[in-house]
C-alpha atoms as a PDB file:
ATOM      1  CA  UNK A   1     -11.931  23.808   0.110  1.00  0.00           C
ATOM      2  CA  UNK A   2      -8.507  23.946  -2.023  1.00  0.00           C
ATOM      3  CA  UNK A   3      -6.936  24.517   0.949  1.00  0.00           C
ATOM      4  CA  UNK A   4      -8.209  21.524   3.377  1.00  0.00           C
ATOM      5  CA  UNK A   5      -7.798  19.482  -0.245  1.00  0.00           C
ATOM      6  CA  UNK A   6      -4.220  20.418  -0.142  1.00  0.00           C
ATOM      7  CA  UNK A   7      -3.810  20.183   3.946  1.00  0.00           C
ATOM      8  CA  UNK A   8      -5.498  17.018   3.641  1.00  0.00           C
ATOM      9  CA  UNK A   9      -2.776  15.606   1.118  1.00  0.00           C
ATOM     10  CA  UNK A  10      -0.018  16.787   2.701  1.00  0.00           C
ATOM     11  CA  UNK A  11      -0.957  14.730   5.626  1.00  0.00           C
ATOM     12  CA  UNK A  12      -1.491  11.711   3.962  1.00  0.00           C
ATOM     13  CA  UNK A  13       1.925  12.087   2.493  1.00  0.00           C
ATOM     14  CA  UNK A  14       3.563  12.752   6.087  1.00  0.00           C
ATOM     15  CA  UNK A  15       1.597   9.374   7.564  1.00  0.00           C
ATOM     16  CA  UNK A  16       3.048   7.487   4.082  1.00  0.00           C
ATOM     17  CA  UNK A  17       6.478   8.527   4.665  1.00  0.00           C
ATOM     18  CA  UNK A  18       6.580   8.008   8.161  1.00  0.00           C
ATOM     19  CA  UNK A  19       4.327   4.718   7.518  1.00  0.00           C
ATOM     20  CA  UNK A  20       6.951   3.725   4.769  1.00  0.00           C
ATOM     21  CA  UNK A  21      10.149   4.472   7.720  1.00  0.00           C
ATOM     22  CA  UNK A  22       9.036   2.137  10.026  1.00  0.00           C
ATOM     23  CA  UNK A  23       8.185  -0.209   7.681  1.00  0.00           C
ATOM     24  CA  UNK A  24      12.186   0.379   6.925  1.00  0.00           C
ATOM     25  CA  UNK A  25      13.189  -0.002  10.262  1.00  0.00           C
ATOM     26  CA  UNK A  26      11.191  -2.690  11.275  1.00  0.00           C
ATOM     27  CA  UNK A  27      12.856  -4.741   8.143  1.00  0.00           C
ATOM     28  CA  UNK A  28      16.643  -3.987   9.120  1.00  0.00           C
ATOM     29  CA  UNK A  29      16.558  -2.760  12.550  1.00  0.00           C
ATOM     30  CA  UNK A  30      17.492  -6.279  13.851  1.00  0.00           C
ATOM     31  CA  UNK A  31      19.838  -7.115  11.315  1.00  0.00           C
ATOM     32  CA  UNK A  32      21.757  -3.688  11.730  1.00  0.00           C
ATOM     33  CA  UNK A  33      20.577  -1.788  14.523  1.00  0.00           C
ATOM     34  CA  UNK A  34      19.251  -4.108  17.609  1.00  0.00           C
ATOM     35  CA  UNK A  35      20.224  -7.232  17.056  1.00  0.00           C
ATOM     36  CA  UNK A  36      18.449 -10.415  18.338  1.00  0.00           C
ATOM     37  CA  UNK A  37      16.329  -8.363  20.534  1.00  0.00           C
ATOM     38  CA  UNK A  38      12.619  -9.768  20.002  1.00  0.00           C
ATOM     39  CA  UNK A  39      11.705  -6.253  22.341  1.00  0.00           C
ATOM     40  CA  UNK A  40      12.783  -4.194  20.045  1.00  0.00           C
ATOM     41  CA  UNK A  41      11.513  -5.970  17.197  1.00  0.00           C
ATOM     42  CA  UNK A  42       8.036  -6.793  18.448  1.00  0.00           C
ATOM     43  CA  UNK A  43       7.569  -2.666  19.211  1.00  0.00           C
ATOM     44  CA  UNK A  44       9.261  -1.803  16.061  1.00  0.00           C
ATOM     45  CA  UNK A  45       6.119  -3.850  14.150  1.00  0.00           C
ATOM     46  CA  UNK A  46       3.511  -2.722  16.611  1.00  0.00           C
ATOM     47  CA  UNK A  47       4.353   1.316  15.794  1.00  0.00           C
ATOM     48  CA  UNK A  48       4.591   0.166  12.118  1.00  0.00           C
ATOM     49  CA  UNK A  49       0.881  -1.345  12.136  1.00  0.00           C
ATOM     50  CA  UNK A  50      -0.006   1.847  14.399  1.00  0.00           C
ATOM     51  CA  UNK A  51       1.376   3.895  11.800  1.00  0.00           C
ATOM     52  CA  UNK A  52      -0.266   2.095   9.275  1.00  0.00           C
ATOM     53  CA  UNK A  53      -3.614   2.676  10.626  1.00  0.00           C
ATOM     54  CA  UNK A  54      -2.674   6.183  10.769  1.00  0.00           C
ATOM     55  CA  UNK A  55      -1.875   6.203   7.108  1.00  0.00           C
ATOM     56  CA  UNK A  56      -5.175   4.596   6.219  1.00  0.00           C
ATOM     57  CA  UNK A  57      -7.146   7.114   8.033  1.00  0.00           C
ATOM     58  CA  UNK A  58      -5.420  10.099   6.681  1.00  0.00           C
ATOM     59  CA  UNK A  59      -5.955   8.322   3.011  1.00  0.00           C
ATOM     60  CA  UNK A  60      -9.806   7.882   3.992  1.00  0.00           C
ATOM     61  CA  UNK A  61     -10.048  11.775   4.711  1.00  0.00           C
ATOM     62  CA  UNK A  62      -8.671  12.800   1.731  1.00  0.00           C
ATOM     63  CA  UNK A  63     -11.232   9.851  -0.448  1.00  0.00           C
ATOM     64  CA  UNK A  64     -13.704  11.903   1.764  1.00  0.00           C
ATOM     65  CA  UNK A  65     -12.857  15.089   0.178  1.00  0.00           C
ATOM     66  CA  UNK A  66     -13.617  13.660  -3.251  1.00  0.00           C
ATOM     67  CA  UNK A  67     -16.380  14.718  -5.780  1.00  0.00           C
ATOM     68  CA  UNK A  68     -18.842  12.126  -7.122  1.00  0.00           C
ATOM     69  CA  UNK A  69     -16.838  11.603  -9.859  1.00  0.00           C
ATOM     70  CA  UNK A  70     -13.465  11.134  -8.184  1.00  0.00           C
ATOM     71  CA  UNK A  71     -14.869   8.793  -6.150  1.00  0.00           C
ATOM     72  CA  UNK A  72     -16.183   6.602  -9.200  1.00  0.00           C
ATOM     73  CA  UNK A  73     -12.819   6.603 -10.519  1.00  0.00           C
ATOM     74  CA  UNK A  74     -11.236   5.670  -7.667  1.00  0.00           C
ATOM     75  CA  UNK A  75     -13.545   3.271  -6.228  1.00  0.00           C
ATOM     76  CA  UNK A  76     -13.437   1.751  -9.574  1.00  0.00           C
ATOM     77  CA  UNK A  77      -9.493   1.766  -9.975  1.00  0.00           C
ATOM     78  CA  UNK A  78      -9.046  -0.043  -6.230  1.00  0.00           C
ATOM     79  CA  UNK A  79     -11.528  -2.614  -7.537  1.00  0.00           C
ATOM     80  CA  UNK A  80      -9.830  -3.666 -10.513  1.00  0.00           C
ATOM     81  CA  UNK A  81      -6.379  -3.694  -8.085  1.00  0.00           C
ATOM     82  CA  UNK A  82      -7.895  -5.633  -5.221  1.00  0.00           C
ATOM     83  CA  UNK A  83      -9.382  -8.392  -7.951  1.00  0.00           C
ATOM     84  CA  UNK A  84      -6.288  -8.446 -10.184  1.00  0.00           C
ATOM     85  CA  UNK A  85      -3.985  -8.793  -6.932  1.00  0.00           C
ATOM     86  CA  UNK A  86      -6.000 -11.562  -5.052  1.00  0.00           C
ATOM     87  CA  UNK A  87      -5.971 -13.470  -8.790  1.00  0.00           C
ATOM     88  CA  UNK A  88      -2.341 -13.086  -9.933  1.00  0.00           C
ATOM     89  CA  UNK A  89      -1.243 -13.146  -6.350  1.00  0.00           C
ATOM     90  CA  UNK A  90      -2.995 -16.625  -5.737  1.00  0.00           C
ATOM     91  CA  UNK A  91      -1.679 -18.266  -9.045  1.00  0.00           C
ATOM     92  CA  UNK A  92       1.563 -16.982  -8.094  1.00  0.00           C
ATOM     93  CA  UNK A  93       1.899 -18.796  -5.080  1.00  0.00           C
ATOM     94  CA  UNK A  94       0.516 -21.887  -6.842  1.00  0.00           C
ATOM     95  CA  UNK A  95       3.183 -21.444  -8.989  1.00  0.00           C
ATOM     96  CA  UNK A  96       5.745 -21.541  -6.658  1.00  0.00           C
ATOM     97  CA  UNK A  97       4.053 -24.332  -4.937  1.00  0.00           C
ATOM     98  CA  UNK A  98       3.362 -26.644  -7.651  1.00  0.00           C
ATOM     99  CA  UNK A  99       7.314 -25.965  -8.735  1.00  0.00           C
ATOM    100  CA  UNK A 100       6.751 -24.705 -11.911  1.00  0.00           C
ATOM    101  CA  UNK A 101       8.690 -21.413 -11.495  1.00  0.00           C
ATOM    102  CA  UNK A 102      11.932 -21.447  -9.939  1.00  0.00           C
ATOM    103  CA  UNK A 103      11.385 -18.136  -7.788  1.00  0.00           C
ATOM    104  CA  UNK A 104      10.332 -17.623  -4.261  1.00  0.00           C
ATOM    105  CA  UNK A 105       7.252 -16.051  -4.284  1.00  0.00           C
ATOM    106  CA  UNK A 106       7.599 -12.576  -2.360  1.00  0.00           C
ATOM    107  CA  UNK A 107       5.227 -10.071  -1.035  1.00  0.00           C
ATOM    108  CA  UNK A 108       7.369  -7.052  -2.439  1.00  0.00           C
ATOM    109  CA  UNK A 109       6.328  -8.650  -5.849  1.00  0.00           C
ATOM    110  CA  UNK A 110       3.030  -8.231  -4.916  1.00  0.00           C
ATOM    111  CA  UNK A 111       3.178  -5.030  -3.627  1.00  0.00           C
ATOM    112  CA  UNK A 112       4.642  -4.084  -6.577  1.00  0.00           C
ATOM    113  CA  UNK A 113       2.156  -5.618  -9.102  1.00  0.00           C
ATOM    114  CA  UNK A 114      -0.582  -3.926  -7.094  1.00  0.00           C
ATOM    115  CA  UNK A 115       0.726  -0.398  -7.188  1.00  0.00           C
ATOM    116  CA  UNK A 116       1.529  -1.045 -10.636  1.00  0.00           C
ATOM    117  CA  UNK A 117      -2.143  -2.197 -11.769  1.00  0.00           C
ATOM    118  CA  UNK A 118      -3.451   0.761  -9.035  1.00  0.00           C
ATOM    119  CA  UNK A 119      -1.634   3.298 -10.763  1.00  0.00           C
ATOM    120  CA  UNK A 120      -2.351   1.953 -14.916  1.00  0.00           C
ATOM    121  CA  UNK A 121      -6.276   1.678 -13.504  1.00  0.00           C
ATOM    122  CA  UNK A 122      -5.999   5.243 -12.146  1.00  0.00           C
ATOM    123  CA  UNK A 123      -4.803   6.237 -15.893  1.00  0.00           C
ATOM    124  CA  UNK A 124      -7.203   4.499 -17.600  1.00  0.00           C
ATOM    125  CA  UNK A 125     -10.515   5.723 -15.571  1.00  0.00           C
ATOM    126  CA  UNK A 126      -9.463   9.156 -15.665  1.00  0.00           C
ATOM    127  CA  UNK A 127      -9.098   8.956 -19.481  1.00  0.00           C
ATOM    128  CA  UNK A 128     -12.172   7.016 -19.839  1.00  0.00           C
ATOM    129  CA  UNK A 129     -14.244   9.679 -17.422  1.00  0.00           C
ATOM    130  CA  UNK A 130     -12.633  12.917 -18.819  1.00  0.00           C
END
């Protein structure tokens, strides 16, 4: 069992990486590598949502692997960080909209704000449940 746990891992940190390159290359390949080719671009997206999929699989195998109360906490933590994001993320853009911040509202704020609240929920849970 330890030893599918840790296989399991391991492979989910492979798809991230890999998941987390062609997110990279997708981003600056036409700027640096490619150019104005909308080919290149177009597959360079496609293998990063394929990858993605991947990633989300291999993250679902290892959630599979999970006691009862591993689950909870987790289940519990990704609830909190889907909520909070949708919330802050939607009065952020109505921020921006309604011009009463000055930024440009990004998704890598977001993303950040959600891995953030994923990672202070994970914290929290396994203190509460240990």
């Amino acid at each position: 069992m330890k030893n599918t746990r840790r296989k399991t891992t391991i492979q989910l940190a492979i798809w991230t990486w890999t998941w987390v390159a062609s997110l990279a290359l997708a981003s600056f390949g036409p700027r640096f590598l490619w150019g104005e080719s909308t080919l290149l671009t177009a597959l360079s997206i496609l293998i990063n949502v394929a990858l993605g999929i991947m990633m989300i699989i291999a993250n679902r195998n290892l959630f599979n692997q999970f006691d009862e109360l591993e689950r909870k906490i987790q289940l519990e933590s990704m609830a909190v960080t889907l909520g909070l994001t949708v919330v802050v993320g939607l009065a952020y853009s109505l921020l921006e909209q309604t011009k009463l911040i000055n930024l440009k509202a990004e998704i890598s704020v977001l993303v950040l704000f959600m891995s953030i609240t994923l990672i202070a929920a994970l914290f929290f849970n396994r203190r509460r449940y240990s």
